[in-house]
Protein backbone atom coordinates (compact mmCIF):
# COMPACT_ATOMS: atom_id res chain seq x y z
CA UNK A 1 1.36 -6.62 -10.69
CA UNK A 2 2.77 -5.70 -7.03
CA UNK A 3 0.10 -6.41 -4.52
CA UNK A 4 -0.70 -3.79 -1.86
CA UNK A 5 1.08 -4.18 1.56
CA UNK A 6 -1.41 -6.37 3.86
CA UNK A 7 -4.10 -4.88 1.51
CA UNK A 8 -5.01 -2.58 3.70
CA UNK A 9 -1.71 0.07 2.67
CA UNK A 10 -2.16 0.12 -0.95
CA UNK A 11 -1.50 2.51 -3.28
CA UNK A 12 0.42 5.74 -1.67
CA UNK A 13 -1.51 8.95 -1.73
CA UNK A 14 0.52 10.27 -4.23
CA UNK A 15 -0.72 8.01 -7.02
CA UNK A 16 -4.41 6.77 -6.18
CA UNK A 17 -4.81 9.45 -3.11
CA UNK A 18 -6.86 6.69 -0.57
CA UNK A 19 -6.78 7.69 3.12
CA UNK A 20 -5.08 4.43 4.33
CA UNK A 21 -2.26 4.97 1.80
CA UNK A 22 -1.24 7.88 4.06
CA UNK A 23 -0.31 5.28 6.51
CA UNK A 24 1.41 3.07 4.56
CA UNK A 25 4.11 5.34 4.33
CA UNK A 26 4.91 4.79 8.54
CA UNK A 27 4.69 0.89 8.08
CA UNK A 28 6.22 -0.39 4.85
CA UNK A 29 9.16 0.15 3.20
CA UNK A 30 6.86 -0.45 0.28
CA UNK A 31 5.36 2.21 -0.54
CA UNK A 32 4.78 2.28 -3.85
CA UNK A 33 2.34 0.26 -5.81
CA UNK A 34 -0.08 -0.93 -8.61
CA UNK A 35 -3.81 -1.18 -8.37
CA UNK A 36 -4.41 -4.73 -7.34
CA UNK A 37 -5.50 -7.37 -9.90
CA UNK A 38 -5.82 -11.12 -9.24
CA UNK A 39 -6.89 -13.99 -11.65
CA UNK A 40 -8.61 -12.50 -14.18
CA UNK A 41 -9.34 -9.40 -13.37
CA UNK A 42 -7.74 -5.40 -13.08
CA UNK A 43 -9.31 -2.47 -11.81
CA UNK A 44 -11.05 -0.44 -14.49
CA UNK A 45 -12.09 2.24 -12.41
CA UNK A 46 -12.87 4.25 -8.67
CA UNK A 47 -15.49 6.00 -7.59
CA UNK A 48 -15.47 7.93 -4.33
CA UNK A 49 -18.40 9.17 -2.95
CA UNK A 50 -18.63 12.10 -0.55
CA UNK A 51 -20.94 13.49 1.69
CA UNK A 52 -22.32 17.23 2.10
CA UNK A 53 -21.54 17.53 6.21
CA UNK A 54 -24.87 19.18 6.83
CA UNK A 55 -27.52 17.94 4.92
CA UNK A 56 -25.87 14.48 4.12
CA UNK A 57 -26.87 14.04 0.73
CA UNK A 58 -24.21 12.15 -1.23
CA UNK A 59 -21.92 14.15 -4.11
CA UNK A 60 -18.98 12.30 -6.21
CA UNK A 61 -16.13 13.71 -5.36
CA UNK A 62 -13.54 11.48 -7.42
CA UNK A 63 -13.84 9.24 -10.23
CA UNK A 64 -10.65 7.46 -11.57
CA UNK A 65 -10.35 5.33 -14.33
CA UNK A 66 -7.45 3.02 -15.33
CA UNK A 67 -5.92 1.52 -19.21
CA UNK A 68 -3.40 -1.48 -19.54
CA UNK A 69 -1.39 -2.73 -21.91
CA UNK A 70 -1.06 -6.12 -23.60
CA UNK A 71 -0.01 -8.02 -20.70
CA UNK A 72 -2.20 -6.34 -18.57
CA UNK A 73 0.00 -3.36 -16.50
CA UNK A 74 -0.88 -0.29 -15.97
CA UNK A 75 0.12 2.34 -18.49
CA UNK A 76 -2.58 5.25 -17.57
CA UNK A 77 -4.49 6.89 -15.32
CA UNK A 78 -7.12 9.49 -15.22
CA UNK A 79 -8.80 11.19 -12.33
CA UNK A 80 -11.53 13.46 -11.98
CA UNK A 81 -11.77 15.76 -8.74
CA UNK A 82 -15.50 17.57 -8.16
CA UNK A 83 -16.48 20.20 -5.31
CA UNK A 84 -19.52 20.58 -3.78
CA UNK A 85 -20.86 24.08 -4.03
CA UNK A 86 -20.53 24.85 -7.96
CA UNK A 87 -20.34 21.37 -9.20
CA UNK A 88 -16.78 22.69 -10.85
CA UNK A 89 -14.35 19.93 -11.90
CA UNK A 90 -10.42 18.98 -12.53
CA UNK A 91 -9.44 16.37 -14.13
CA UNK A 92 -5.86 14.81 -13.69
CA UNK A 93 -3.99 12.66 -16.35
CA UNK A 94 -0.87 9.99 -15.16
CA UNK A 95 0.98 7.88 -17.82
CA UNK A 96 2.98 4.91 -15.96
CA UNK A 97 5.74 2.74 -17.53
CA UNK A 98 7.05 -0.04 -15.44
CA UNK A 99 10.40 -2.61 -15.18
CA UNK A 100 10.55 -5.68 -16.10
CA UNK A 101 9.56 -7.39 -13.21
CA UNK A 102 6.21 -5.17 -13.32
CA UNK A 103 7.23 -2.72 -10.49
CA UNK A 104 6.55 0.71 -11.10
CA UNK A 105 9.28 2.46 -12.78
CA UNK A 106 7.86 6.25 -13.77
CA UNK A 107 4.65 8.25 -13.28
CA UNK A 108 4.30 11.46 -15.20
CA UNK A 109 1.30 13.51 -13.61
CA UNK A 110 0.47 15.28 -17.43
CA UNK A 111 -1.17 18.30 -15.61
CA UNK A 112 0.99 19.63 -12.90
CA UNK A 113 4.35 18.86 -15.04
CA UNK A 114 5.19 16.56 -12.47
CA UNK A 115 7.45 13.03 -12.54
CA UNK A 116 7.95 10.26 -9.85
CA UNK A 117 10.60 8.75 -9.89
CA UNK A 118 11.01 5.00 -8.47
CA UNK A 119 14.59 3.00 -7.94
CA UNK A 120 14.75 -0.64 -7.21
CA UNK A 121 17.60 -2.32 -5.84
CA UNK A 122 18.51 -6.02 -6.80
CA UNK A 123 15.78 -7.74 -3.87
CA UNK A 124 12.91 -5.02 -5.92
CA UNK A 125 12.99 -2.90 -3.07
CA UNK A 126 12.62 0.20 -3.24
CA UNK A 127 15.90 2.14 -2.80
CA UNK A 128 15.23 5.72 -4.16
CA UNK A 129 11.73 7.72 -4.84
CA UNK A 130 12.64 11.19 -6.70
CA UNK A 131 9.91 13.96 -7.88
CA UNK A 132 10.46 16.58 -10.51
CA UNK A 133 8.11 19.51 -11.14
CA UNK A 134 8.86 21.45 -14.32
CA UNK A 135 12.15 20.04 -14.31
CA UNK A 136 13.57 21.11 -10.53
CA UNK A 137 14.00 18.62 -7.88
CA UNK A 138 11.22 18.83 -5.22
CA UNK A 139 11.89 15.69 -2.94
CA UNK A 140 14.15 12.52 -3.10
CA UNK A 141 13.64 10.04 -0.48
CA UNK A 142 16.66 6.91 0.21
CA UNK A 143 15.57 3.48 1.86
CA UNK A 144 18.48 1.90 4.06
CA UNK A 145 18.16 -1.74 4.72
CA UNK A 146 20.44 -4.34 6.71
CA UNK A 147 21.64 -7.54 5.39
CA UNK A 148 18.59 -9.61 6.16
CA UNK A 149 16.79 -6.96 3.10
CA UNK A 150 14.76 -4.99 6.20
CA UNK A 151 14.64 -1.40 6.40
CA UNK A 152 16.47 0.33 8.62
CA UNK A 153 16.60 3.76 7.55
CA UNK A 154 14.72 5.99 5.59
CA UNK A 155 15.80 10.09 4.80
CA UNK A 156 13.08 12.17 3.12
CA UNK A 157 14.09 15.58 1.69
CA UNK A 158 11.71 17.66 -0.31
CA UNK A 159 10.70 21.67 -0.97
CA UNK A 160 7.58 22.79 1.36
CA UNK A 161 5.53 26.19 0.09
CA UNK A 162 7.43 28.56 0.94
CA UNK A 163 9.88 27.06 -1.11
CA UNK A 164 12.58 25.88 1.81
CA UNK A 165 13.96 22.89 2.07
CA UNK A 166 12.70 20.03 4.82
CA UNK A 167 14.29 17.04 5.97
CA UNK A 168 12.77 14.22 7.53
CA UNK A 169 14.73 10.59 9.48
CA UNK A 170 12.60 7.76 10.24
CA UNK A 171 14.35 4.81 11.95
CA UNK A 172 12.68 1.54 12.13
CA UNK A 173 13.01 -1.09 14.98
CA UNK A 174 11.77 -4.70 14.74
CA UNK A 175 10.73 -7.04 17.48
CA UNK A 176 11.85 -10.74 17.48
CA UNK A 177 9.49 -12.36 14.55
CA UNK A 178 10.99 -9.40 12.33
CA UNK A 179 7.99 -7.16 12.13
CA UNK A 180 7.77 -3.04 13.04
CA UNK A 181 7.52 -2.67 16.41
CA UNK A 182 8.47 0.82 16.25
CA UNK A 183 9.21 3.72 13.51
CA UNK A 184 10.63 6.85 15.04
CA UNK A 185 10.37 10.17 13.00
CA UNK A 186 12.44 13.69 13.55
CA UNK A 187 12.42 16.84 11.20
CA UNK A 188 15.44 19.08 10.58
CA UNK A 189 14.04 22.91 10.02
CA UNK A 190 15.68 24.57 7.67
CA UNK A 191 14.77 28.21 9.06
CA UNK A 192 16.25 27.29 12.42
CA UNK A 193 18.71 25.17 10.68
CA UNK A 194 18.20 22.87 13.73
CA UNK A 195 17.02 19.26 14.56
CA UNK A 196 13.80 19.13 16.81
CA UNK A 197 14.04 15.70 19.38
CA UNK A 198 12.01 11.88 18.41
CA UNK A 199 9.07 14.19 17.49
CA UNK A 200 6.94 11.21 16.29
CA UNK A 201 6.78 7.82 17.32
CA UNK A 202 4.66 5.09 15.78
CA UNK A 203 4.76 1.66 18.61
CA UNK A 204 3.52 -1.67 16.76
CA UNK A 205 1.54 -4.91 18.04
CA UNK A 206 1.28 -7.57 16.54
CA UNK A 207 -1.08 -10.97 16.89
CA UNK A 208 0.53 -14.61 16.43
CA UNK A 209 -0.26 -14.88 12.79
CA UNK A 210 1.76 -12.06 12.44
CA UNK A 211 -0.82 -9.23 11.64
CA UNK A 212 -1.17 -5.57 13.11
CA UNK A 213 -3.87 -5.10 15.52
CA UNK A 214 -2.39 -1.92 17.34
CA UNK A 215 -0.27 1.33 16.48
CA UNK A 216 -0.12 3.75 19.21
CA UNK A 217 0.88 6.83 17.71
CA UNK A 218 2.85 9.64 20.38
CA UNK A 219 4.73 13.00 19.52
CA UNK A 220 5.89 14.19 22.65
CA UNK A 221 2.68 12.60 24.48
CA UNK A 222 0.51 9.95 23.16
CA UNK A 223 -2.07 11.41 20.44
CA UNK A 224 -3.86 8.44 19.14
CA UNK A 225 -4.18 4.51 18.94
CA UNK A 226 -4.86 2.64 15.77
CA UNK A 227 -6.43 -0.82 16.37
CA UNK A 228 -7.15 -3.51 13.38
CA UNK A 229 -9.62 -5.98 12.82
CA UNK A 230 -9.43 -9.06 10.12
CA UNK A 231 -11.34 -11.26 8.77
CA UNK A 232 -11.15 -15.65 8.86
CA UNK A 233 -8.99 -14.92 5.81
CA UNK A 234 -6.06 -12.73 7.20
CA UNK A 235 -7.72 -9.48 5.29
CA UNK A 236 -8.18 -6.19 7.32
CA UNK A 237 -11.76 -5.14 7.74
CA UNK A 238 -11.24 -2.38 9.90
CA UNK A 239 -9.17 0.54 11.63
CA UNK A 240 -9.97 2.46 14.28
CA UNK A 241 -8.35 5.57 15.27
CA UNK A 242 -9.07 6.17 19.12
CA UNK A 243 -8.28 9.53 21.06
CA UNK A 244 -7.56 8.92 25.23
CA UNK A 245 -10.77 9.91 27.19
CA UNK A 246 -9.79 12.41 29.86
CA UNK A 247 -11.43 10.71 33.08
CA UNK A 248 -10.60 7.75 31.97
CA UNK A 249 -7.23 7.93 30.37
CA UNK A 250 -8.00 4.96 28.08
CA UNK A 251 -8.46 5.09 24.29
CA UNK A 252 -12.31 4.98 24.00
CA UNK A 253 -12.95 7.82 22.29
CA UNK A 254 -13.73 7.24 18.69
CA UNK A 255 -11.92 9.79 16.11
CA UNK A 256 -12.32 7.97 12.50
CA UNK A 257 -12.95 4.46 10.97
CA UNK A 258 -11.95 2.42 8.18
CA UNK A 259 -13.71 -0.24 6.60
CA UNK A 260 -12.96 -2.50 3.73
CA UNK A 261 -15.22 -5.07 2.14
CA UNK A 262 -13.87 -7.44 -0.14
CA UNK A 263 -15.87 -8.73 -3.26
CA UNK A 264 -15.17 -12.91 -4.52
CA UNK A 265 -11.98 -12.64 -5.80
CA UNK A 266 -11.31 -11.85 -2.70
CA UNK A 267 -9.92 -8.33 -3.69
CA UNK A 268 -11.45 -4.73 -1.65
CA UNK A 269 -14.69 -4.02 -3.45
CA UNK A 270 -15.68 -1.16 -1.06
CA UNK A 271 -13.77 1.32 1.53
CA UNK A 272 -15.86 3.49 3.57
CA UNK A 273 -14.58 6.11 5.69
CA UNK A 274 -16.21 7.64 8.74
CA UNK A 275 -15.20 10.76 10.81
CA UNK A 276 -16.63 11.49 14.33
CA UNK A 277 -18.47 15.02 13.52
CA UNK A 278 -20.85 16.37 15.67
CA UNK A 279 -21.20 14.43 18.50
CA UNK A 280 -21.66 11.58 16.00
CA UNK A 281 -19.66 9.19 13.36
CA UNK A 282 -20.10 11.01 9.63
CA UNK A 283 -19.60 8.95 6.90
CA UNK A 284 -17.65 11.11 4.93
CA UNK A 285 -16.08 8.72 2.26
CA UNK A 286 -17.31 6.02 0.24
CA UNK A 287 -14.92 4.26 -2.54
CA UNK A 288 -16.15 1.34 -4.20
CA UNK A 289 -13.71 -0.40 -6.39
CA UNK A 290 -14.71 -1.73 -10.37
CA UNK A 291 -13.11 -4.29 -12.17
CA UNK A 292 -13.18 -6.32 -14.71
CA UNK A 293 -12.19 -9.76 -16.73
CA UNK A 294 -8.84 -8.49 -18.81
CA UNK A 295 -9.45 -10.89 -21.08
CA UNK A 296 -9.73 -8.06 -24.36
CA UNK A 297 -6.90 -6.62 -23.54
CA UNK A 298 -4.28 -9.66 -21.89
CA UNK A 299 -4.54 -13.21 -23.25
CA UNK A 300 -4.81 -15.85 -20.59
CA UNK A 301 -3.71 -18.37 -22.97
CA UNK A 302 -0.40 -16.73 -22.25
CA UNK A 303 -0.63 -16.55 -18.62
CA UNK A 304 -3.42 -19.35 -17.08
CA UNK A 305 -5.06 -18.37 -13.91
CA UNK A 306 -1.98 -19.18 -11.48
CA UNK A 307 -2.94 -20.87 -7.92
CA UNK A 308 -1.16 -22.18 -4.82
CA UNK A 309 -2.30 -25.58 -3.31
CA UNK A 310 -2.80 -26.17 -0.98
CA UNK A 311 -3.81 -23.03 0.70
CA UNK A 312 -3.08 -23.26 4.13
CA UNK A 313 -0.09 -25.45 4.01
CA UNK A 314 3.26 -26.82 5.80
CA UNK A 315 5.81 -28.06 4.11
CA UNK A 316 4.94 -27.50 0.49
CA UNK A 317 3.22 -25.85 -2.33
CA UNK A 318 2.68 -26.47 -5.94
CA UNK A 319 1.45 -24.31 -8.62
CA UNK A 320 -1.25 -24.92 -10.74
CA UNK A 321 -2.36 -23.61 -13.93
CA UNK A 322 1.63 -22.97 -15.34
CA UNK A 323 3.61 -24.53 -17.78
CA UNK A 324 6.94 -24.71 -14.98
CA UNK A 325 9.23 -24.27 -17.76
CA UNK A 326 7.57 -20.35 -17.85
CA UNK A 327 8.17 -19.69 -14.19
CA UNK A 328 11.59 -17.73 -13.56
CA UNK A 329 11.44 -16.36 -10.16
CA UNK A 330 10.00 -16.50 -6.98
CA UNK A 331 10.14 -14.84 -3.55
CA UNK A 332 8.49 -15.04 -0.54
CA UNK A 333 7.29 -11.79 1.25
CA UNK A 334 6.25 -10.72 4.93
CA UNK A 335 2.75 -9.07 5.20
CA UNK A 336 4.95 -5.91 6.07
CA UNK A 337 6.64 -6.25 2.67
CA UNK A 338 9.98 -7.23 3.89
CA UNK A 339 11.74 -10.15 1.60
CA UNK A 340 12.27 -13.26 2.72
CA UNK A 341 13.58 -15.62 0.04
CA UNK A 342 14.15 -15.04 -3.72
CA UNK A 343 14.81 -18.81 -5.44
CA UNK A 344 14.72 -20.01 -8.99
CA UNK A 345 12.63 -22.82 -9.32
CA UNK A 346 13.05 -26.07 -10.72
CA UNK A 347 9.79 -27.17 -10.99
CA UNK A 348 6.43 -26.67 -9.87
CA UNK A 349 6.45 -27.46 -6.00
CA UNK A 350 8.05 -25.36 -3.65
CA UNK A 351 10.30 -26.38 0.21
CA UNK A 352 8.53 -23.78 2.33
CA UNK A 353 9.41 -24.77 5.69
CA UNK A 354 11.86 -21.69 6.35
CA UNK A 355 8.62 -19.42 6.43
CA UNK A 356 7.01 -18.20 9.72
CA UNK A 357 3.43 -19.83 10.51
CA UNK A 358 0.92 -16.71 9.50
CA UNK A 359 0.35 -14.87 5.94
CA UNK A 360 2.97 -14.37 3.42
CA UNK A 361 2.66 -13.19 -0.14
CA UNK A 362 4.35 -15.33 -2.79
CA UNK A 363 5.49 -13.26 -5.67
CA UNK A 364 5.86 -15.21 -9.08
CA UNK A 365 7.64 -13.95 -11.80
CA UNK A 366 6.84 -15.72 -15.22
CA UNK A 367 7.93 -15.05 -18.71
CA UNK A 368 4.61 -13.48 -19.48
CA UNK A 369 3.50 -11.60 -15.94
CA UNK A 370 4.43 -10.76 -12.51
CA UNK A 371 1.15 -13.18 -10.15
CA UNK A 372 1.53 -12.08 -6.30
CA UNK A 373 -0.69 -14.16 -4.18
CA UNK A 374 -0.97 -14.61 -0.46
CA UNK A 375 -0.22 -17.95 1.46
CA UNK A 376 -1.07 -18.99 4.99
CA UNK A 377 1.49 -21.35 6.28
CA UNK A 378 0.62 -23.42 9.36
């Protein structure tokens, strides 16, 4: 299974519908992705909790549960969607296939007659993302990249309410260790049938280890910073969205936060969700994440718990817990999701001193599964 982007930009809204998703759209060109599992374990289910603005008392407001196949992918999805004041429910049903190297290929939402669409190229990024509801086109999206496999370019089409067509540009720019530094947005409207300016404008910083720590966000004039916190292991454990204080013209004034706790498999076990509501932060969101040992439904005789040793390293790493002869690909990944090597392996120990010191995430492709796991190089 693909692992979500820096774990922090998982699973786009579309699919799983998480708040940070939202923004994984402005910072990856991987969008689109799988609940996380690791070792032995999936996600069996999500529950989010909400809370009644007033009186505070806590109501669930989405429950999700997942089903895998044999080798443990994802093959279904069902969510249930309850509101507050009559305790009335929806429930929403997704059947997944994937490709062969366990990216998502289809999603069929059963309810809404509606299918998504996803298009690899030959590095598995994502070249194409097309939705059909009740059999007309309502938005295709195209991913440019440049020769080093980053993303360049991305166009987004698709059909708003009142049934006109939009068109979106977003143009990314790296800085010199090849992450984001900035993703400019502009919107053709179709009832004008004219291009506004740069209307959006997302500006990047990154740490030394190569991790996101601040996204000023401007259309026209600033509107917001974004600042991220991590743990001793690389994960994210919080964002911040900050509005500019008018006599002080810093970014002090707290508008949201996001936290993430992660559970010993080092994989998010709760997401909580604040909003700044009357004069005072509201928790207004609380997901905690289930999961469980796949062991019924995958065989781990056919795919032992993979790991990388040693974890930091230099030079090299090995694999452990393979037969080699069963390992057919592997490439090496940014934390933003851009590729940076794809080799066929010869054995069990990898050359890794082309990698940049920081986090990476190692994709392995075996004959029975697709492992992703995430490497610190020093």
């Amino acid at each position: 299974m693909r692992l979500r982007a820096m774990e922090l930009a998982a699973i786009i809204y579309l699919i799983i519908g998480s708040y940070n998703a939202l923004f994984a759209q402005e910072i990856t060109q991987l969008p689109y992705f799988l609940p996380e599992n690791k070792g032995s374990y999936v996600l069996d289910s999500l529950v989010q909790i909400s809370y009644d603005w007033d009186t505070k008392e806590p109501v669930i407001k989405n429950t999700t549960s997942y089903n895998y196949s044999g080798n443990a992918i994802i093959t279904n999805k069902k969510v249930s969607h309850y509101w507050f004041s009559d305790g009335f429910s929806i429930s929403y049903n997704y059947n997944y296939s994937c490709n062969n190297n366990g990216l998502l290929e289809t999603v069929a939402d059963l309810a809404n007659n509606i299918s998504s669409h996803f298009i690899f190229n030959n590095n598995d990024l994502i070249s194409e993302f097309i939705q059909i509801n009740h059999g007309e086109l309502i938005k295709h999206e195209k991913y440019y990249y440049n020769s080093q496999s980053k993303l360049i370019h991305k166009t987004d089409t698709f059909r708003n309410g009142t049934e006109e067509w939009e068109y979106f540009e977003y143009d990314y720019i790296y800085d010199a260790h090849s992450n984001y530094d900035t993703i400019k947005t502009r919107v053709y409207y179709s009832n004008s049938d004219t291009w506004n300016s740069w209307y959006r404008t997302f500006t990047n910083t990154y740490n030394p280890e190569g991790l996101l720590i601040d996204c000023l966000v401007t259309e026209f004039s600033p509107l917001f910073l974004r600042k991220y916190t991590y743990d001793d292991q690389g994960r994210n454990t919080k964002i911040i969205e900050l509005d500019k204080n008018e006599e002080s013209s810093e970014y002090t004034d707290t508008l949201s936060i996001l936290e993430y706790s992660y559970d010993e498999a080092g994989m998010i076990k709760q997401e909580k969700f604040y909003i700044f509501y009357k004069e005072e932060l509201f928790l207004e969101t609380n997901s905690t994440y289930y999961r469980s040992n796949y062991s019924s439904v995958y065989n781990p005789s056919d795919n032992s718990i993979i790991e990388i040793f040693p974890n930091p390293a230099t030079n090299s790493v090995s694999l452990s817990g393979i037969d080699p002869s069963l390992i057919e690909n592997i490439s090496f990944y940014s934390l933003s999701g851009r590729l940076i090597k794809n080799e066929i392996p010869s054995g069990s120990t990898f050359n890794i001193e082309f990698l940049p010191k920081g986090y990476c995430f190692v994709k392995i492709q075996t004959k029975k599964a697709v492992v992703v796991k995430k490497l610190l190089v020093l």
